[in-house]
C-alpha atoms as a PDB file:
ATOM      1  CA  UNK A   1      12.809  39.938  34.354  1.00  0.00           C
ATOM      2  CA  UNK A   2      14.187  40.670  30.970  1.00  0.00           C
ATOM      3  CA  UNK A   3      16.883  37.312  31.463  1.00  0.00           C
ATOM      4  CA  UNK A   4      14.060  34.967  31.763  1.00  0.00           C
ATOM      5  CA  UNK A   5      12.204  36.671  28.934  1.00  0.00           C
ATOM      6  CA  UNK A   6      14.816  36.335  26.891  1.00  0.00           C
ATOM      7  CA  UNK A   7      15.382  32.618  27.701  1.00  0.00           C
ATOM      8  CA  UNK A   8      11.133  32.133  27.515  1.00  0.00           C
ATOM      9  CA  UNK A   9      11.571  33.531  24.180  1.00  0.00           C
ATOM     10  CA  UNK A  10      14.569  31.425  23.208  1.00  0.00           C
ATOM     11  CA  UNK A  11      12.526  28.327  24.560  1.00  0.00           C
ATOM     12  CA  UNK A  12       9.309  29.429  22.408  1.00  0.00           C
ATOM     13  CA  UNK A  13      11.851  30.241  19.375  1.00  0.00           C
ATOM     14  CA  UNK A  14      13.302  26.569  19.193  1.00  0.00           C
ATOM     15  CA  UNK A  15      10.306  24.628  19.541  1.00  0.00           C
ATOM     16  CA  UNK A  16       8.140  27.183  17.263  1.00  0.00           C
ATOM     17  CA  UNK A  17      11.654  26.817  14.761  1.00  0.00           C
ATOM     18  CA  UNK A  18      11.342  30.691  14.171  1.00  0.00           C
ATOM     19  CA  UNK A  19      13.850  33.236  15.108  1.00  0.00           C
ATOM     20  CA  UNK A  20      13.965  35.103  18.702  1.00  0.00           C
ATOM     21  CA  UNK A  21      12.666  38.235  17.170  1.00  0.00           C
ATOM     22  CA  UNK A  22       9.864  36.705  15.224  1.00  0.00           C
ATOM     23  CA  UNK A  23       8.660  35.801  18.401  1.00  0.00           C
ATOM     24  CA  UNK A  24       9.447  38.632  20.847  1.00  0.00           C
ATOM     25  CA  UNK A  25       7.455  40.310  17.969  1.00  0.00           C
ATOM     26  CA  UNK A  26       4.252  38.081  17.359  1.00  0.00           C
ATOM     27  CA  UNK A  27       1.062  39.310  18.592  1.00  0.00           C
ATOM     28  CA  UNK A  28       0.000  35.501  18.581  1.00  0.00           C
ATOM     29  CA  UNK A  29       1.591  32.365  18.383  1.00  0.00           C
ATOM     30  CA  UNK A  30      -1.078  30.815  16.415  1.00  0.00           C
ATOM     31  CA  UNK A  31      -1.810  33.075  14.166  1.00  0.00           C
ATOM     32  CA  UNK A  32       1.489  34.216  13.287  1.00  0.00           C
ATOM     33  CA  UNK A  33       3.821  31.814  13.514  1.00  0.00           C
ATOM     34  CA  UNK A  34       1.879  28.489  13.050  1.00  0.00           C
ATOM     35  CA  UNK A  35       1.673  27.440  16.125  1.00  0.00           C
ATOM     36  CA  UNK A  36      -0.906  24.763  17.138  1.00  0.00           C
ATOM     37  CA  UNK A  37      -1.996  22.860  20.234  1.00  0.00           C
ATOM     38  CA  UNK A  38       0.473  19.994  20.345  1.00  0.00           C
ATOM     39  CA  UNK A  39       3.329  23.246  20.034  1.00  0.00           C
ATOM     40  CA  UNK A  40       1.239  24.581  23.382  1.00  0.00           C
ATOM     41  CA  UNK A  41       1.979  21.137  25.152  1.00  0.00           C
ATOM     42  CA  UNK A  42       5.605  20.623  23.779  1.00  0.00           C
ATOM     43  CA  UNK A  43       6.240  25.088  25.453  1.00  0.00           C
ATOM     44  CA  UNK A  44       4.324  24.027  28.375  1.00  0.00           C
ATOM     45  CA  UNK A  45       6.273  21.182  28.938  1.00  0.00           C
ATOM     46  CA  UNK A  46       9.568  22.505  28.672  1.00  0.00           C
ATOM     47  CA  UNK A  47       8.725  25.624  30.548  1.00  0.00           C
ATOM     48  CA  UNK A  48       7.864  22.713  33.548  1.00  0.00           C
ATOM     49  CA  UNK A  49      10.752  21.506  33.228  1.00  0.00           C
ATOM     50  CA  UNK A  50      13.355  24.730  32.647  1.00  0.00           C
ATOM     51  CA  UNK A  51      11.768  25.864  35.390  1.00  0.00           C
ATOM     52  CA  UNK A  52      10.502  23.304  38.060  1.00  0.00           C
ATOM     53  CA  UNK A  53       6.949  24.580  37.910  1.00  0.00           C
ATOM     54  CA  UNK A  54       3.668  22.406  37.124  1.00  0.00           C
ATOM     55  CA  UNK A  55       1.666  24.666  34.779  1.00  0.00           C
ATOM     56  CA  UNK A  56      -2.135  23.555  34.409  1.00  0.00           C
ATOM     57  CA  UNK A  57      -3.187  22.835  31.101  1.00  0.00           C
ATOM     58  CA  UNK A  58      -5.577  25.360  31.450  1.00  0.00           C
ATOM     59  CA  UNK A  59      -2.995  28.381  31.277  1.00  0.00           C
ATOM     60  CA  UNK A  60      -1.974  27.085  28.125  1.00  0.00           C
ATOM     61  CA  UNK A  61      -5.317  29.073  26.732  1.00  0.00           C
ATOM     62  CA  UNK A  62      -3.189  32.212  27.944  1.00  0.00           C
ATOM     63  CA  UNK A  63       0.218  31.743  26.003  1.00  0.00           C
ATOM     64  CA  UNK A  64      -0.972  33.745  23.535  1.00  0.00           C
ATOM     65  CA  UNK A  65       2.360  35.889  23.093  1.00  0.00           C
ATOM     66  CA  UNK A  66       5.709  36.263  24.912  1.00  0.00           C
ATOM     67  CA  UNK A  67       4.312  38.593  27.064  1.00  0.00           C
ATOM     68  CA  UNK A  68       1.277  36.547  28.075  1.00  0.00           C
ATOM     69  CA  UNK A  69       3.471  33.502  28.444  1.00  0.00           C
ATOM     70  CA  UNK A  70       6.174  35.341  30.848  1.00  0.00           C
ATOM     71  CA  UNK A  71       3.061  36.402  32.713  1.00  0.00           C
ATOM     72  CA  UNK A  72       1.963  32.539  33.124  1.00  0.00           C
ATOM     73  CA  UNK A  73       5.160  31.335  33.666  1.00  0.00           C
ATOM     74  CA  UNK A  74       5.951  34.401  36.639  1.00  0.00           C
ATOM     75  CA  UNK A  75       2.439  33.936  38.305  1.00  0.00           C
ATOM     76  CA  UNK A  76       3.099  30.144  39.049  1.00  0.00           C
ATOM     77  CA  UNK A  77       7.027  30.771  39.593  1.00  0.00           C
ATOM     78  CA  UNK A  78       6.027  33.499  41.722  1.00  0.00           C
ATOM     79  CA  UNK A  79       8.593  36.061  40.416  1.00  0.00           C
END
């Protein structure tokens, strides 16, 4: 578990250009480190295709946080 956090969080830090512990940190994405809904597409594509998975749009509501984002990404990968 903690690998793939750390390489969801390393994902979520380049595209959200912040550092790793800014985001292992933020409570939310959007309110803390600027993120907005075309940074939600460009995370949920990459997380597709790091991982093989198709994540519905609709989970994207979800990715609050790194927690809530592992949790997303787990549930679909089935970890």
């Amino acid at each position: 578990m903690a690998d793939r956090m750390a390489e969801i969080r390393d994902l979520t830090a380049d595209i959200l250009s912040a550092e790793p512990e800014e985001v292992e940190s933020a409570h939310s994405f959007i309110e803390e480190l600027d993120a907005d809904s075309l940074v939600a597409i460009e995370l949920l594509t990459q997380l597709e295709r790091k991982y093989g998975l198709e994540i519905p749009q609709e989970s994207v509501q979800r990715m609050t946080n790194l927690k809530t984002t592992y949790e997303v990404v787990a549930e679909i990968a089935g970890w």
